[in-house]
Structure formats: structure tokens, C-alpha cells
PDB file of N, CA and C in Angstrom:
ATOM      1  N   UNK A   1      20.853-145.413  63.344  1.00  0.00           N
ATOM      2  CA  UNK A   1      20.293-144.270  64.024  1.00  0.00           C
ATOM      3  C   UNK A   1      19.148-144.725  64.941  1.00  0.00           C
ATOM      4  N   UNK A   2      18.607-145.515  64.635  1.00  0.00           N
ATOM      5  CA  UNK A   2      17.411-146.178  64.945  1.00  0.00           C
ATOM      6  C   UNK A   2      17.827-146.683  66.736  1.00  0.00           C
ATOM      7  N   UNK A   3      18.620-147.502  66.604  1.00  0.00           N
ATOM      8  CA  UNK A   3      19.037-148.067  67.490  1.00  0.00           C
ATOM      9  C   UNK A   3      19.797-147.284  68.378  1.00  0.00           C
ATOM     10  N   UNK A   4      20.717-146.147  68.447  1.00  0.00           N
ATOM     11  CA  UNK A   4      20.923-145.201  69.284  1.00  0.00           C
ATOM     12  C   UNK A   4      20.240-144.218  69.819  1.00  0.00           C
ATOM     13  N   UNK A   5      19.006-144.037  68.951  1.00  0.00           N
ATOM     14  CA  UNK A   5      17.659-143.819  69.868  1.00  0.00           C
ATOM     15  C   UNK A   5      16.741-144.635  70.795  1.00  0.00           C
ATOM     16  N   UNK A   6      16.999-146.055  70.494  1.00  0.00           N
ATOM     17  CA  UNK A   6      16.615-146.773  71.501  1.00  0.00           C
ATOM     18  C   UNK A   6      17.189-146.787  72.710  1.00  0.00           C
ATOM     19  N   UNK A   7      18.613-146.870  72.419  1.00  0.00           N
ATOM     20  CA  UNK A   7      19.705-146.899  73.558  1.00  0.00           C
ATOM     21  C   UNK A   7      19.367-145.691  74.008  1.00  0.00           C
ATOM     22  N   UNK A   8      19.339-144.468  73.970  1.00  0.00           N
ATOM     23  CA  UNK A   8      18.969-143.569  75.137  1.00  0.00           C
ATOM     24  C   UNK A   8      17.553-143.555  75.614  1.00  0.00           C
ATOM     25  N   UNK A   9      16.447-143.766  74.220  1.00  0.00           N
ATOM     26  CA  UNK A   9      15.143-144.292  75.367  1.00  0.00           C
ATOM     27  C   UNK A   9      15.286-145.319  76.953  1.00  0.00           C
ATOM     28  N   UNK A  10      16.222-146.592  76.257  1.00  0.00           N
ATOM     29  CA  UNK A  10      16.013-147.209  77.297  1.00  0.00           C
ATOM     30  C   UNK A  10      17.051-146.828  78.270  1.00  0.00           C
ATOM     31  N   UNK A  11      17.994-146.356  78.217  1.00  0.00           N
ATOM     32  CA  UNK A  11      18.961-145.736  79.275  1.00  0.00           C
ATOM     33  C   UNK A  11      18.405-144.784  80.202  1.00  0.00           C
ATOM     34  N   UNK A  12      17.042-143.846  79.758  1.00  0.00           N
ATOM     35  CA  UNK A  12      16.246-143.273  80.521  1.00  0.00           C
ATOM     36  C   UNK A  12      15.279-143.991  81.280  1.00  0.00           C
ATOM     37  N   UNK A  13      14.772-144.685  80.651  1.00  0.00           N
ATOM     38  CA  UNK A  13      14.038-145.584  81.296  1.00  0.00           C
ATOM     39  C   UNK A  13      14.748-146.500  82.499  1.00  0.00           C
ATOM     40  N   UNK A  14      15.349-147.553  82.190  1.00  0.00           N
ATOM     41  CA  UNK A  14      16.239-147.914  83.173  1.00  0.00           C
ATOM     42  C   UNK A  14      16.795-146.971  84.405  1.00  0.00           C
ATOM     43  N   UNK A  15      16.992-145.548  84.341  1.00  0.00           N
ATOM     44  CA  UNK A  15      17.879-144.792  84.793  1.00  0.00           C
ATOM     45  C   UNK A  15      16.709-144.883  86.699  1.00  0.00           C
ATOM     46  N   UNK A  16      17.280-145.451  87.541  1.00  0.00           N
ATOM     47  CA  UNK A  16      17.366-145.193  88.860  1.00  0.00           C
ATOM     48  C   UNK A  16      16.798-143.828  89.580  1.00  0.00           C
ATOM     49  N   UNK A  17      17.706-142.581  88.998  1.00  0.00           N
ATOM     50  CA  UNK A  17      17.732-141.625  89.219  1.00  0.00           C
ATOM     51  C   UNK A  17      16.484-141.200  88.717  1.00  0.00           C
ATOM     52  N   UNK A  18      16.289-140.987  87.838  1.00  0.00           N
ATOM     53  CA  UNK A  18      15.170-140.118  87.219  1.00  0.00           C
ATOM     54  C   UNK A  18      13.789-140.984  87.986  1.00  0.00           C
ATOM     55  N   UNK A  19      13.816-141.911  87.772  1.00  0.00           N
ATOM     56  CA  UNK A  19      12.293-142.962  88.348  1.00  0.00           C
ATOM     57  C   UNK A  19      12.347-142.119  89.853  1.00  0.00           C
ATOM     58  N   UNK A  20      13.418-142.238  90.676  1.00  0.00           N
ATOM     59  CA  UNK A  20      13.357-141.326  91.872  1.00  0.00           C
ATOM     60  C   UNK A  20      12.425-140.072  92.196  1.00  0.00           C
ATOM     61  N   UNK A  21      13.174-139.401  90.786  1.00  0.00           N
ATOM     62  CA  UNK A  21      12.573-137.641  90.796  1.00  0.00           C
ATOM     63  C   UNK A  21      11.250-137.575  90.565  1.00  0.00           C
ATOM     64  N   UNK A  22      11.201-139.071  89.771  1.00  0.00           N
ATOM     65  CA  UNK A  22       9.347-139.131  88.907  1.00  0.00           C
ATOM     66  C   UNK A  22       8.612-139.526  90.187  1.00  0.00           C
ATOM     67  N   UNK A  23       8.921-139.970  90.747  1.00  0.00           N
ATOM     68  CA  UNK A  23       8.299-140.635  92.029  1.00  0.00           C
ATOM     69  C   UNK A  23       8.016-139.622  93.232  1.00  0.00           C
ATOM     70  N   UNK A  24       8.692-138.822  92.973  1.00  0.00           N
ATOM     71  CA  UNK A  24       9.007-137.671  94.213  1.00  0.00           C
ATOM     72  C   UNK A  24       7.919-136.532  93.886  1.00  0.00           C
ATOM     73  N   UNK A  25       7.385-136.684  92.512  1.00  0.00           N
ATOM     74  CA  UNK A  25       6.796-135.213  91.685  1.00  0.00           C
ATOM     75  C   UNK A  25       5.458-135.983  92.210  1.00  0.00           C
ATOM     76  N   UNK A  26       5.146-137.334  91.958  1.00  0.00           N
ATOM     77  CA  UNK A  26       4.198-138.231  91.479  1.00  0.00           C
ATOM     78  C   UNK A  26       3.562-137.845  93.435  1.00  0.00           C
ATOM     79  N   UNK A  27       4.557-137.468  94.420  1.00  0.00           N
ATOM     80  CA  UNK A  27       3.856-138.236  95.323  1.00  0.00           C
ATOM     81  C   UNK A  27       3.595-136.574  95.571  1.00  0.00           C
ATOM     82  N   UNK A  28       4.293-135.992  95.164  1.00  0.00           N
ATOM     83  CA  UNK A  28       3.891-134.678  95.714  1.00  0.00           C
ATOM     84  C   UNK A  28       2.170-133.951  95.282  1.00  0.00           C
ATOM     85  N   UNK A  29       1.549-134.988  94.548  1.00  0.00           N
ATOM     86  CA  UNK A  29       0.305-134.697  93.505  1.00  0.00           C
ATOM     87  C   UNK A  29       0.168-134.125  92.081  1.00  0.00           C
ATOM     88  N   UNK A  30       1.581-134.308  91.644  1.00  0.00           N
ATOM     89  CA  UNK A  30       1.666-134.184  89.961  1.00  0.00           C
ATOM     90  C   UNK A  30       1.630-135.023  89.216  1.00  0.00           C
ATOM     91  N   UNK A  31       0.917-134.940  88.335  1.00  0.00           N
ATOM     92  CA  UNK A  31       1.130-135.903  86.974  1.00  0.00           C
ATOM     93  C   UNK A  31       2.480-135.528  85.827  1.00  0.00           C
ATOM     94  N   UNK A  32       3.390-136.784  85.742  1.00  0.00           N
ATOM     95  CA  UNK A  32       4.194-136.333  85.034  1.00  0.00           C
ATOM     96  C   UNK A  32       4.639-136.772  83.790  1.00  0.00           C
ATOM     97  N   UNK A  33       4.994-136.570  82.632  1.00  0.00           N
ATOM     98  CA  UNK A  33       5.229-136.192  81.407  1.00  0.00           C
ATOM     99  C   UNK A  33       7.068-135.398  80.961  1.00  0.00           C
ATOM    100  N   UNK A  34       6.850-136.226  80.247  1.00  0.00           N
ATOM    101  CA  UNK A  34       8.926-136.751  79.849  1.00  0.00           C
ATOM    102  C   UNK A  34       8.609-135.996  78.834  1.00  0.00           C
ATOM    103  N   UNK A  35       9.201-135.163  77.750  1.00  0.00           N
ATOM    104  CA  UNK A  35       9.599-135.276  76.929  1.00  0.00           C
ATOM    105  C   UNK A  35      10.812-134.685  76.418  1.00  0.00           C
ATOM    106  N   UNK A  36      11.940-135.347  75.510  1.00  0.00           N
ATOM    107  CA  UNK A  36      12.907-134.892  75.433  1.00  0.00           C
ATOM    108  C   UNK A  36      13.221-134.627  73.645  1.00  0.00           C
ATOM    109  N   UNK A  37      13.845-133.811  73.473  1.00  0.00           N
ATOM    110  CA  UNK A  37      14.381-133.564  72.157  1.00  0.00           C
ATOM    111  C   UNK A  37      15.712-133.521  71.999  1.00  0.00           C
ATOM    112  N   UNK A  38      16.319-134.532  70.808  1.00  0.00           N
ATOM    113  CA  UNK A  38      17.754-133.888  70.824  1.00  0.00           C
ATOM    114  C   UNK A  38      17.677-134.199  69.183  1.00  0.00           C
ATOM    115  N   UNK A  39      19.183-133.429  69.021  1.00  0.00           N
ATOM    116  CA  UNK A  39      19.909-133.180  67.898  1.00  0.00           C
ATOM    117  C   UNK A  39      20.733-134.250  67.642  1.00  0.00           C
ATOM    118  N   UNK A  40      20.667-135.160  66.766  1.00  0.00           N
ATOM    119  CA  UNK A  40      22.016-135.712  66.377  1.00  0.00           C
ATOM    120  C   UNK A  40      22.454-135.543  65.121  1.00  0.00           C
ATOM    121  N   UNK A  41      23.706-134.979  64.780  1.00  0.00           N
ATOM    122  CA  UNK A  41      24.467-135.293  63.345  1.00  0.00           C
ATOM    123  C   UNK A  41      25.543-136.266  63.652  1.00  0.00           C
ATOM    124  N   UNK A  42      25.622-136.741  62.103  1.00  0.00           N
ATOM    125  CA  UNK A  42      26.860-137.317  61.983  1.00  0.00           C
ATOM    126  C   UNK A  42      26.943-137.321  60.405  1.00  0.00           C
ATOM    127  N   UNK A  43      28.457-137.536  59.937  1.00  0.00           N
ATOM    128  CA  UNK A  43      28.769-136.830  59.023  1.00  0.00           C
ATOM    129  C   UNK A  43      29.535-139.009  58.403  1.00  0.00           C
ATOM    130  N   UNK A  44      29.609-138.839  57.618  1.00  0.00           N
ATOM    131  CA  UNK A  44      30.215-140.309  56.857  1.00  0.00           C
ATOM    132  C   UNK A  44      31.539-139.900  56.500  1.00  0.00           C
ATOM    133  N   UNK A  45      32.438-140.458  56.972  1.00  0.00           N
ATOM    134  CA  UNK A  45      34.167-140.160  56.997  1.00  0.00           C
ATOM    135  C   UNK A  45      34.188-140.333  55.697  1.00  0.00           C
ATOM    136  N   UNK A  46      35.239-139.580  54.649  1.00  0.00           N
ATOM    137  CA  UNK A  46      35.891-139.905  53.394  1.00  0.00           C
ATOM    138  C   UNK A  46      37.082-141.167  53.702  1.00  0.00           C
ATOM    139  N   UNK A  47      37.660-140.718  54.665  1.00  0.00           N
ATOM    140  CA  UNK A  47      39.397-142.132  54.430  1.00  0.00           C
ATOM    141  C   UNK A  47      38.913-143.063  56.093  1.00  0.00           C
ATOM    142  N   UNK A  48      38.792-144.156  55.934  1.00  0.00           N
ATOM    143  CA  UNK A  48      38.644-145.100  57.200  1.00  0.00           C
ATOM    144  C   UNK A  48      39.928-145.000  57.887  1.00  0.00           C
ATOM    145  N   UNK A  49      41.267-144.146  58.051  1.00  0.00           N
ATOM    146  CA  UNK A  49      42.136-144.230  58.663  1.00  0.00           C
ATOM    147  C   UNK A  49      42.051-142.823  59.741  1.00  0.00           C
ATOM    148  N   UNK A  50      40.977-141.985  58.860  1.00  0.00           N
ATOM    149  CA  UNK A  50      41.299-140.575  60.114  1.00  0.00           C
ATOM    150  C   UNK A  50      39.816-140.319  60.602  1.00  0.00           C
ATOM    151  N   UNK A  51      39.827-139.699  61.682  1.00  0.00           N
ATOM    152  CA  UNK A  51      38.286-139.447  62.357  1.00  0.00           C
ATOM    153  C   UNK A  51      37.877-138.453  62.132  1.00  0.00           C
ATOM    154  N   UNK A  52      39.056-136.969  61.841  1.00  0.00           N
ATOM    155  CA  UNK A  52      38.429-136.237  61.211  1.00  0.00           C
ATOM    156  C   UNK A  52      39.135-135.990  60.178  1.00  0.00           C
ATOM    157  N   UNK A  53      38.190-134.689  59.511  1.00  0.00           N
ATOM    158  CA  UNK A  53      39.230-133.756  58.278  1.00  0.00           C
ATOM    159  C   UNK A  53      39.799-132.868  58.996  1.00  0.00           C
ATOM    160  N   UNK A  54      41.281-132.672  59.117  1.00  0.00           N
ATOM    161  CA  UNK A  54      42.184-132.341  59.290  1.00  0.00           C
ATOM    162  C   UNK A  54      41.946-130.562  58.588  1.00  0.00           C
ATOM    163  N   UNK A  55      42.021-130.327  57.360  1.00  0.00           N
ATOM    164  CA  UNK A  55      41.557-129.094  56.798  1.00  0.00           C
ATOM    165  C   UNK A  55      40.000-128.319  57.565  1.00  0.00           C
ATOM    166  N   UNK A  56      39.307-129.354  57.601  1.00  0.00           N
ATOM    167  CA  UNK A  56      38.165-128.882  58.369  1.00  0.00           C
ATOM    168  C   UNK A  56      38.177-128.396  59.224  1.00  0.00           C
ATOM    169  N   UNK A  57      38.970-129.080  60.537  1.00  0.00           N
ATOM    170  CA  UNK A  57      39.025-128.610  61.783  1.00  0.00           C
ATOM    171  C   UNK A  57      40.219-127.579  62.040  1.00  0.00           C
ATOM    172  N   UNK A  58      41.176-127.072  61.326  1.00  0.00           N
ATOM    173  CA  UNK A  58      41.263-125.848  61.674  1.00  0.00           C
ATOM    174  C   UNK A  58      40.535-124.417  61.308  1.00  0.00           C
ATOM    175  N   UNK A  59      40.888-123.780  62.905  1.00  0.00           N
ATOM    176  CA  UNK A  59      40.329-122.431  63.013  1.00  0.00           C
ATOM    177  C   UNK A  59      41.481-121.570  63.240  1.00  0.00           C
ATOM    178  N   UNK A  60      40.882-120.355  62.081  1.00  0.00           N
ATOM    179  CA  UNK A  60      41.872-119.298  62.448  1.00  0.00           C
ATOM    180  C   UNK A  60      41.280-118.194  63.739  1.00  0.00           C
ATOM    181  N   UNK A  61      42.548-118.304  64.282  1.00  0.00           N
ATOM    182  CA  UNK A  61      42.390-116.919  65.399  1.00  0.00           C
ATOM    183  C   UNK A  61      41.663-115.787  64.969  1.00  0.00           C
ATOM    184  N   UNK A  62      40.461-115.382  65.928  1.00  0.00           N
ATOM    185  CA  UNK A  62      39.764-113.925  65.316  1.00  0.00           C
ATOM    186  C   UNK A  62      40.994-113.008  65.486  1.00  0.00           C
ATOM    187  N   UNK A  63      41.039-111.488  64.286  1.00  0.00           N
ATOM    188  CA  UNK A  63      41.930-111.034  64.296  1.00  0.00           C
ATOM    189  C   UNK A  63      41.382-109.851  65.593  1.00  0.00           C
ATOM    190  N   UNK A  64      41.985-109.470  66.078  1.00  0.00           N
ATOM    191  CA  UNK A  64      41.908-108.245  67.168  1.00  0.00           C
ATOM    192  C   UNK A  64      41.833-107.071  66.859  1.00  0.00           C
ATOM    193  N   UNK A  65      41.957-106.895  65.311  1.00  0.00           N
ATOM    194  CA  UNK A  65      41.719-105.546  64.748  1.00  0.00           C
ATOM    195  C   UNK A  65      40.387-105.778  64.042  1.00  0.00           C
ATOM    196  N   UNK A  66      40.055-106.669  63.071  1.00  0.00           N
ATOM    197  CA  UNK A  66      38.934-106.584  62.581  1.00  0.00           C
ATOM    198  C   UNK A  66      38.175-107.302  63.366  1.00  0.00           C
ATOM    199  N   UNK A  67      38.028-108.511  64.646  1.00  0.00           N
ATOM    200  CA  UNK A  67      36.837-108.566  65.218  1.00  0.00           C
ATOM    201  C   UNK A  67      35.754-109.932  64.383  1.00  0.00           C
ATOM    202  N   UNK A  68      36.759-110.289  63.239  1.00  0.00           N
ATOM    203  CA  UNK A  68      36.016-111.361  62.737  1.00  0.00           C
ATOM    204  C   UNK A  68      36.466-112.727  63.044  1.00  0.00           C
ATOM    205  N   UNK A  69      35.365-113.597  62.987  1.00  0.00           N
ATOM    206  CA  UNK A  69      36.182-114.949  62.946  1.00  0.00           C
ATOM    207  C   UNK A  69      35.570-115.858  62.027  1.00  0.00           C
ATOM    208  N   UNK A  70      36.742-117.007  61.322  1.00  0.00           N
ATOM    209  CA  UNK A  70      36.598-117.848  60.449  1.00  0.00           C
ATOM    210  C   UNK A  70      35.744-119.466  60.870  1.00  0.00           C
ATOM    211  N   UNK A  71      34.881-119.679  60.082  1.00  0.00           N
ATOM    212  CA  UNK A  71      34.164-120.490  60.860  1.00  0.00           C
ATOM    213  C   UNK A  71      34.204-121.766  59.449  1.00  0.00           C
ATOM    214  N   UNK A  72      34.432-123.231  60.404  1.00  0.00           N
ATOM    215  CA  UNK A  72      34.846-124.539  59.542  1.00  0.00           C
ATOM    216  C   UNK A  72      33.422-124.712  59.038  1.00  0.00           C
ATOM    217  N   UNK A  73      33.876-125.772  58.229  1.00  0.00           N
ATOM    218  CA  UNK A  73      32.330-126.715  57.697  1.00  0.00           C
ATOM    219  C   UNK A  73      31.367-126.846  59.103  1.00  0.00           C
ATOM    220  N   UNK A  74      32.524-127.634  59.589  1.00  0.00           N
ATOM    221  CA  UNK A  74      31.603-128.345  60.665  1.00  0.00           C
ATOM    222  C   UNK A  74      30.921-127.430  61.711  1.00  0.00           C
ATOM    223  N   UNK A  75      31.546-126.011  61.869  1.00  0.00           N
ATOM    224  CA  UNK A  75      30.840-124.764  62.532  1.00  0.00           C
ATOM    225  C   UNK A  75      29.338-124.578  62.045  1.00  0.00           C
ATOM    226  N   UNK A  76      29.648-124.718  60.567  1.00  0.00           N
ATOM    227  CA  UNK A  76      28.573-124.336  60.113  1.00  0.00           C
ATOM    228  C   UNK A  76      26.898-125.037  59.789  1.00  0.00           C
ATOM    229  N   UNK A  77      27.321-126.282  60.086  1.00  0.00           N
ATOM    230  CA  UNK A  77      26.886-127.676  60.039  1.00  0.00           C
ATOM    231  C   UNK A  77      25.679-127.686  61.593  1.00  0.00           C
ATOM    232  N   UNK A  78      26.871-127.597  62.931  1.00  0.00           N
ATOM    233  CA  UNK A  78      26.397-127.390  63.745  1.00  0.00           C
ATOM    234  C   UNK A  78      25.230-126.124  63.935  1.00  0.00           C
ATOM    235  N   UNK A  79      25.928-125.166  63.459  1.00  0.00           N
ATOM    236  CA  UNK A  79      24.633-124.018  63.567  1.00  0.00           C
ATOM    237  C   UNK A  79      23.697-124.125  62.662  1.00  0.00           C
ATOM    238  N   UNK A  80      23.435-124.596  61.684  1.00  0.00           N
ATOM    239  CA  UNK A  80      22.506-124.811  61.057  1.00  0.00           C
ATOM    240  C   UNK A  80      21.760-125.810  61.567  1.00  0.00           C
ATOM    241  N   UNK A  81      22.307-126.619  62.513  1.00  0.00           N
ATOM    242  CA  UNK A  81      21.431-127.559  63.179  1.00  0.00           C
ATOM    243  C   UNK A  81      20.529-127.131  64.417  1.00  0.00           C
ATOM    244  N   UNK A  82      20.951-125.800  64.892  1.00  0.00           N
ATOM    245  CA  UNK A  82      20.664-125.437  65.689  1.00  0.00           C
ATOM    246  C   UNK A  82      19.555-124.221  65.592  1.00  0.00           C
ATOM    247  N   UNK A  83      19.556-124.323  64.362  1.00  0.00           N
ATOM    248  CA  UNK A  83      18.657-122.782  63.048  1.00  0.00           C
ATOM    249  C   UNK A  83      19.425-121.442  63.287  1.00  0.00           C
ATOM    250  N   UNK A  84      20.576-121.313  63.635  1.00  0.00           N
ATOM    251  CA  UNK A  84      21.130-120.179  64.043  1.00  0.00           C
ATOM    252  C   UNK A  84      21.860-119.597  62.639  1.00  0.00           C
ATOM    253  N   UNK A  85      22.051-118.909  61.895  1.00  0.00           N
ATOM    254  CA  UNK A  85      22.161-118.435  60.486  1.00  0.00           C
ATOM    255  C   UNK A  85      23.524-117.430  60.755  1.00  0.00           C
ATOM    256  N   UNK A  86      24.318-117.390  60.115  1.00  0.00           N
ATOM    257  CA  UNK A  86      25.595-116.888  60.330  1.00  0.00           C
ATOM    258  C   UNK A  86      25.698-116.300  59.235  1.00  0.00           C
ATOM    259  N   UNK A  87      25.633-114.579  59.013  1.00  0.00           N
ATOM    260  CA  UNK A  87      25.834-114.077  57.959  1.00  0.00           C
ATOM    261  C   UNK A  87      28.167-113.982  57.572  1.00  0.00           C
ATOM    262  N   UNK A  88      28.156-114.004  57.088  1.00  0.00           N
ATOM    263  CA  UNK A  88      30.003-114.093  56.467  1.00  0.00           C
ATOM    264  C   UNK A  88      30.635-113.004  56.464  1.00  0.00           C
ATOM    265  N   UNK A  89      29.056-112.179  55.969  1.00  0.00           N
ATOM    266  CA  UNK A  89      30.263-110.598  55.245  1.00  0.00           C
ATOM    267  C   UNK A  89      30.086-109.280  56.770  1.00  0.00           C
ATOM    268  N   UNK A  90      29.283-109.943  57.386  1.00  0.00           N
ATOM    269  CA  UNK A  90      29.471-109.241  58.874  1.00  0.00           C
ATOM    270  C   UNK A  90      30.457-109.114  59.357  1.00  0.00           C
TER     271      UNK A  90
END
């Protein structure tokens, strides 16, 4: 994990483009200030032959009469990563 946070530190850093925009703010008389946040999950495979769970990743079609939809592990995984709280019996 460690190290794929380096790799995008320094991929920003390195990045051409952005030094551009910083340069462009810098000359315009701003002082500028990076900061970025991200999310990463990752989940540890059960069988080294498949990438995902197969049971996991299906979704059933919301039905058109009741308006609900069925949501996987990994739905739920994601929104909780995101603090978004998904009540069931809604």
C-alpha cells in the first residue's frame, strides 16, 4: 500500500502538466497548495485462479413494480467507504 502511494505521489510530481498549471497560478500572484485525498480498497482474493467472486458480482434487476434494488457485498463495501449508509428495508 505504501508503495502505491508513492507511485501516485511521484506520478504527480513528475507530471508535466500539472507543474504547468502550478506555474501559471504561481505567476498569476498565487501561492499554491496541492492537496489530494483518495480512497483505496482492496479486498484479498479467496482462490488465486479468479479475480472476482462470481456470486458477489451479480446484480439483480430493480423490479419495476416495487422500485427496489439488490445491492452485492462489494456495493456495500464501496458505500461504506464513501460514509453513504444504505438502509435494506427501504
Amino acid at each position: 500500500m505504501q508503495d502505491l502511494g508513492n507511485a501516485i505521489n511521484e506520478s504527480l510530481s513528475d507530471s508535466e502538466n500539472i507543474a504547468e498549471a502550478i506555474g501559471e497560478i504561481k505567476r498569476a500572484g498565487y501561492d499554491v497548495f496541492l492537496v489530494l485525498e483518495a480512497t483505496i480498497g482492496f479486498n484479498k482474493r479467496d482462490g488465486e485462479d479468479s479475480d472476482t467472486d462470481t456470486d458477489e458480482m451479480l446484480v439483480e434487476e430493480p423490479s419495476a413494480k416495487s422500485g427496489k434494488i439488490s445491492f452485492t457485498t462489494h456495493d456495500h463495501r464501496f458505500l461504506k467507504a464513501l460514509r453513504i449508509a444504505v438502509d435494506e428495508d427501504a
